[in-house]
Protein backbone atom coordinates (compact mmCIF):
# COMPACT_ATOMS: atom_id res chain seq x y z
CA UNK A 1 111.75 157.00 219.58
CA UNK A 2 111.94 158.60 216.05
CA UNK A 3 115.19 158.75 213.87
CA UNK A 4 115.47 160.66 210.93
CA UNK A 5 118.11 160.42 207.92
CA UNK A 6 118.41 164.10 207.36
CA UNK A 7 120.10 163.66 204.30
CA UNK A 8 117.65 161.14 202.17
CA UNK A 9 114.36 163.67 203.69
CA UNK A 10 116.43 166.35 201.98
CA UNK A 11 116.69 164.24 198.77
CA UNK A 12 112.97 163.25 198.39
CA UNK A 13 112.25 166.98 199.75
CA UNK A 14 111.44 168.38 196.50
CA UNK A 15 109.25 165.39 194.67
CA UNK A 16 106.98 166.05 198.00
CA UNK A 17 107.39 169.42 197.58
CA UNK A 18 105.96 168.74 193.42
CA UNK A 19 103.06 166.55 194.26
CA UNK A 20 101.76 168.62 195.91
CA UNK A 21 101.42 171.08 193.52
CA UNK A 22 102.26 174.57 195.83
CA UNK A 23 105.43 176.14 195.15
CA UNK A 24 105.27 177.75 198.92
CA UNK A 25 104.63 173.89 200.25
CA UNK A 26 107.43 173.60 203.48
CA UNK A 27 107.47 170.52 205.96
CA UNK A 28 106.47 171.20 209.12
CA UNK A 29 109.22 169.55 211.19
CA UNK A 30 107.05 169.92 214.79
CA UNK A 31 103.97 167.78 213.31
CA UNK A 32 106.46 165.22 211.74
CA UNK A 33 107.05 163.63 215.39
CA UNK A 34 102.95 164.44 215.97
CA UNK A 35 102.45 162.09 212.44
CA UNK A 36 104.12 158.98 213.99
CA UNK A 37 102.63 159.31 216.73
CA UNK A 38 98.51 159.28 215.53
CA UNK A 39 100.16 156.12 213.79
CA UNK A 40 101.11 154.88 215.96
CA UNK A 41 98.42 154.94 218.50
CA UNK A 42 96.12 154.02 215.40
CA UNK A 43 97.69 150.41 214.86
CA UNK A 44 98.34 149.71 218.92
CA UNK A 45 95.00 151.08 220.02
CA UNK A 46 97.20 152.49 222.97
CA UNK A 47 97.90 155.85 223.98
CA UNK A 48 101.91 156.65 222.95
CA UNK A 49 104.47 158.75 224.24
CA UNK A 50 107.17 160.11 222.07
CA UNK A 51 110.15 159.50 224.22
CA UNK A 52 112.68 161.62 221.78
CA UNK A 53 112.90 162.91 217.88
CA UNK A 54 116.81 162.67 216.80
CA UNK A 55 117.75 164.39 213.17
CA UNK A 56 120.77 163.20 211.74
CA UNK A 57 122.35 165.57 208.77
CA UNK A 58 125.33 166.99 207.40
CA UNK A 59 126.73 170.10 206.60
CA UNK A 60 128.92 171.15 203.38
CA UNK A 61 132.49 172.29 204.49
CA UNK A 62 135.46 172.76 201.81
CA UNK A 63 132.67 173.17 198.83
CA UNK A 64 134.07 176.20 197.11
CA UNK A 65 131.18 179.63 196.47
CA UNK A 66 129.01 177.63 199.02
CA UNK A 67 127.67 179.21 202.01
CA UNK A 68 126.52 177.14 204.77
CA UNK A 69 125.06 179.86 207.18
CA UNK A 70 121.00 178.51 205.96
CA UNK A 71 122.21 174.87 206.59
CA UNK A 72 123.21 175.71 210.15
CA UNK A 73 120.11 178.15 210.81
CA UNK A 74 118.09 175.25 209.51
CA UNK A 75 119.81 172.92 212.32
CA UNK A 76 119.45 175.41 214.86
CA UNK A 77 116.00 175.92 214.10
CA UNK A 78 115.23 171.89 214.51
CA UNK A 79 117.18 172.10 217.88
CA UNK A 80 115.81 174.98 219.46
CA UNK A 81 112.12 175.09 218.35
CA UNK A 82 111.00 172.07 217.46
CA UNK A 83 113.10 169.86 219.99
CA UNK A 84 114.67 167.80 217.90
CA UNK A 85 117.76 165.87 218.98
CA UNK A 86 120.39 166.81 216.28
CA UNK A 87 123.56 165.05 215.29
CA UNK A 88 125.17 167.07 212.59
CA UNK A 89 128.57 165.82 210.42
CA UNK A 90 130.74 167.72 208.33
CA UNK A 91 130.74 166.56 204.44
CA UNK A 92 133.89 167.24 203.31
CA UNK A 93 133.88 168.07 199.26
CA UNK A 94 137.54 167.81 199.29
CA UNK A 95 136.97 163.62 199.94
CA UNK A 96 133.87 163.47 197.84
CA UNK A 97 136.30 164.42 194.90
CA UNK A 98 138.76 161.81 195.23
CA UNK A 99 136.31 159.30 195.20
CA UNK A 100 136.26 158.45 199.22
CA UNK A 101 132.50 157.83 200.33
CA UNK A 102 131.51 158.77 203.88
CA UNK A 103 129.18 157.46 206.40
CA UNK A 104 129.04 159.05 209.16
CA UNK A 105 125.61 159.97 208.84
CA UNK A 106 124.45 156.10 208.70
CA UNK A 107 126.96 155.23 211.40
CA UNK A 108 125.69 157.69 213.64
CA UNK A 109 122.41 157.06 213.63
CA UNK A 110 122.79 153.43 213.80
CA UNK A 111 125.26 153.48 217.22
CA UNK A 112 123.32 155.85 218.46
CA UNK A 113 119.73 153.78 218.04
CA UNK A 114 121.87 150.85 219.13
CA UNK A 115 123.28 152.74 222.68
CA UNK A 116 119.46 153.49 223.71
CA UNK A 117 118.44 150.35 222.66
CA UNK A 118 120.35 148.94 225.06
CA UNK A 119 119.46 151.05 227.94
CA UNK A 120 116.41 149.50 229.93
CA UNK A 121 113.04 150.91 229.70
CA UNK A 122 114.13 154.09 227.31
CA UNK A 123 112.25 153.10 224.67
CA UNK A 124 110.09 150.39 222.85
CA UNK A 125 109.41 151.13 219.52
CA UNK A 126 112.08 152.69 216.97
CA UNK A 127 110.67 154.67 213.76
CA UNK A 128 112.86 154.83 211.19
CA UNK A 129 112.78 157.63 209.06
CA UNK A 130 114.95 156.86 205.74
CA UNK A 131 115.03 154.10 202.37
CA UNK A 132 117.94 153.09 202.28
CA UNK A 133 119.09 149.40 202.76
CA UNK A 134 121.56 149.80 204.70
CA UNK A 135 119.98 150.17 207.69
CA UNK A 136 118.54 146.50 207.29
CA UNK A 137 121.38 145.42 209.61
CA UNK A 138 120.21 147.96 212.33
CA UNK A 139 116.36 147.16 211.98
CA UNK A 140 116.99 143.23 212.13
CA UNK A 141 119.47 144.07 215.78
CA UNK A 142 116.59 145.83 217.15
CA UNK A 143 114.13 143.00 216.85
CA UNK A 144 116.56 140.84 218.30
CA UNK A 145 117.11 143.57 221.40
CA UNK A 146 113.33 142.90 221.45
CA UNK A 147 112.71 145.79 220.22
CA UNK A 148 109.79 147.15 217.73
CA UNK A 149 110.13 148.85 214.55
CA UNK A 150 107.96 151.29 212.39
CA UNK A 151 109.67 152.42 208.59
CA UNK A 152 108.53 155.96 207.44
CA UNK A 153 109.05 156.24 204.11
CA UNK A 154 108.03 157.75 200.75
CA UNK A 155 105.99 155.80 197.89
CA UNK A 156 107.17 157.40 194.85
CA UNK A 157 105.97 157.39 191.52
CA UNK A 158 106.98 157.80 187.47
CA UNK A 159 110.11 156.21 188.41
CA UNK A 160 111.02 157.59 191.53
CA UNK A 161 110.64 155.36 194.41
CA UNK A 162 113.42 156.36 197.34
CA UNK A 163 112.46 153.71 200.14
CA UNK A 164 114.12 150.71 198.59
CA UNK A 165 111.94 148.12 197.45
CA UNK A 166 113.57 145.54 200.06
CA UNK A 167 112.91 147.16 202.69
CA UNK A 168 108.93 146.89 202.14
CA UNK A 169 109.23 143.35 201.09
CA UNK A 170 111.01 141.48 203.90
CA UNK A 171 108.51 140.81 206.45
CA UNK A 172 111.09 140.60 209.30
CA UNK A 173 112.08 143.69 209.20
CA UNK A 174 108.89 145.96 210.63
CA UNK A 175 106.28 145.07 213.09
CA UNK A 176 103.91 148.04 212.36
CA UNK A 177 102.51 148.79 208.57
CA UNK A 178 104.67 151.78 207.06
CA UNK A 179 103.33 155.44 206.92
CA UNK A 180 104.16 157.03 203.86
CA UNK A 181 104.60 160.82 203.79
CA UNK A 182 103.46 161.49 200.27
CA UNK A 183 99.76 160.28 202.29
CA UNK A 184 99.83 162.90 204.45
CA UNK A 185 100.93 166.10 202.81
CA UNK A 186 97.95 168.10 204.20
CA UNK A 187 98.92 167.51 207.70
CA UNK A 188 102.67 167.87 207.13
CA UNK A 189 102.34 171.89 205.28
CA UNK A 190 104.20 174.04 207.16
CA UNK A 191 101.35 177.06 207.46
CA UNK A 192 103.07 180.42 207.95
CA UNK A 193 101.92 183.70 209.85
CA UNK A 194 103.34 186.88 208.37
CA UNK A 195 104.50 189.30 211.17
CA UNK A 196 106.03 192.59 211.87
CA UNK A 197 109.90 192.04 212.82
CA UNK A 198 112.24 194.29 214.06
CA UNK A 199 115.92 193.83 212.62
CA UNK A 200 118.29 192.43 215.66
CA UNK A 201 121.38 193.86 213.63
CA UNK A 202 120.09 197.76 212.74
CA UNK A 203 116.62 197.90 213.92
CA UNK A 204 114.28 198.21 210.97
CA UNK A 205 110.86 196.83 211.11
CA UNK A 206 109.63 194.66 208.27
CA UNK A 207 107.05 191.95 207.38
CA UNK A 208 107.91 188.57 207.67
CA UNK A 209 107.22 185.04 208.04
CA UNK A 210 110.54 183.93 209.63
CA UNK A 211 109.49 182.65 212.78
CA UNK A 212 113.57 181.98 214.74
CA UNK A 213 114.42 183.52 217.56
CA UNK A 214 116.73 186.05 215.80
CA UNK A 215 116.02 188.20 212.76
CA UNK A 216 117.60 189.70 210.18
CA UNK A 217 115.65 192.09 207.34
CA UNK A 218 116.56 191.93 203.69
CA UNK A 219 119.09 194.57 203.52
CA UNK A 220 121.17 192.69 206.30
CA UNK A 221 120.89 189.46 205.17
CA UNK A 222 122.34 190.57 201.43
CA UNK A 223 125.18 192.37 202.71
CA UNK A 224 126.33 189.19 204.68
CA UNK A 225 125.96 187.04 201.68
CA UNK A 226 127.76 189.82 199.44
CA UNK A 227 130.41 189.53 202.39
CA UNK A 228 130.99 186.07 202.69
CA UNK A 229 130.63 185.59 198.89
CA UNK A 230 133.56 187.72 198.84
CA UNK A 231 135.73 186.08 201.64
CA UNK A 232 134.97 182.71 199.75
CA UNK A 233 136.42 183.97 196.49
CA UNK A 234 139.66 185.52 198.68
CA UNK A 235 140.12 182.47 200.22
């Protein structure tokens, strides 16, 4: 079972996106799950099934001028075509600016690989997908539920190295060698398909990539931001 802190992928999003050089480089969230898997299978020698892929992220509210209509297409998108499992939390700016920190993100992922680790038989393996050290409490309860673990992570360089340094040092932490995205950039580009669309909200046809199950062209999609921009600056 994979789990993914939505938040730090966002965060290392664009040094991936810089080494590798192509300013139209995207992740391709349905051959992240594939990635762990060919891992996987590589260290065990054993064929693997991926019992389930859950995405925890958050999702601005009460940041003023900010529009979070591409944070919850991006969500829906995870949900609905690449069959993710997604836990989403509000971040609310209004606590962020008097100082309070929240962690719901951390929390949730952590009770919720916790619940299925205790359930017989759901899975055997858990992949973490994040660097922070906090979640060095959560890897060392899995081992002890008997559990095995599996870090993906990111190596960094010039000074930027987001998977914490502890967690590829302790040795009790991980059963399986870590897989490091910045390796495997080729097999992580999103490739896209252009395609004629037809507009679900007045029906022109126009070239596109966009690949959801709705559609909106250009025109449509600027008058909703003009719209919303303004009911953000009545409000």
């Amino acid at each position: 079972m994979l789990f993914i802190d939505g938040s730090w992928l966002y965060h290392v999003r664009p040094y991936l996106l810089n080494l590798d050089g192509k300013p139209d480089f995207e992740i391709d969230y349905k051959a992240l799950p594939m990635l762990v898997k060919d891992h996987l299978q590589g260290q065990m020698n054993a064929e693997v099934d991926l019992v389930r892929t859950n995405y925890f992220g958050t999702i601005a509210v009460n940041k003023p001028g900010h529009d979070n209509q591409r944070e919850r297409q991006f969500y829906e998108m995870l949900n609905k075509r690449c069959f993710y499992n997604t836990e989403i939390y509000e971040f609310d700016f209004r606590n962020r600016e008097s100082g309070r920190k929240e962690n719901c993100l951390e929390t949730g992922l952590t009770s919720v690989a916790l619940f299925h680790a205790f359930q017989t038989g759901v899975f055997e393996v858990a992949c973490l997908l994040a660097g922070d050290i906090d979640y060095q409490p959560l890897l060392k309860h899995l081992r002890l539920l008997g559990k095995r673990t599996m870090l993906l992570g990111v190596r960094g360089s010039n000074g930027f190295y987001p998977t914490h340094p502890r967690l590829l040092e302790e040795a009790n932490l991980f059963d399986f060698p870590p897989l490091f995205l910045d390796d495997h950039l080729k097999k992580l580009q999103y490739q896209r398909v252009e395609q004629i669309r037809t507009c679900d909200n007045c029906g022109k046809e126009e070239a596109t990539t966009f690949t959801s199950e709705w559609f909106y062209c250009r025109n449509c999609r600027d008058e909703h931001r003009q719209m919303r921009t303004r009911q953000n600056l009545e409000t």
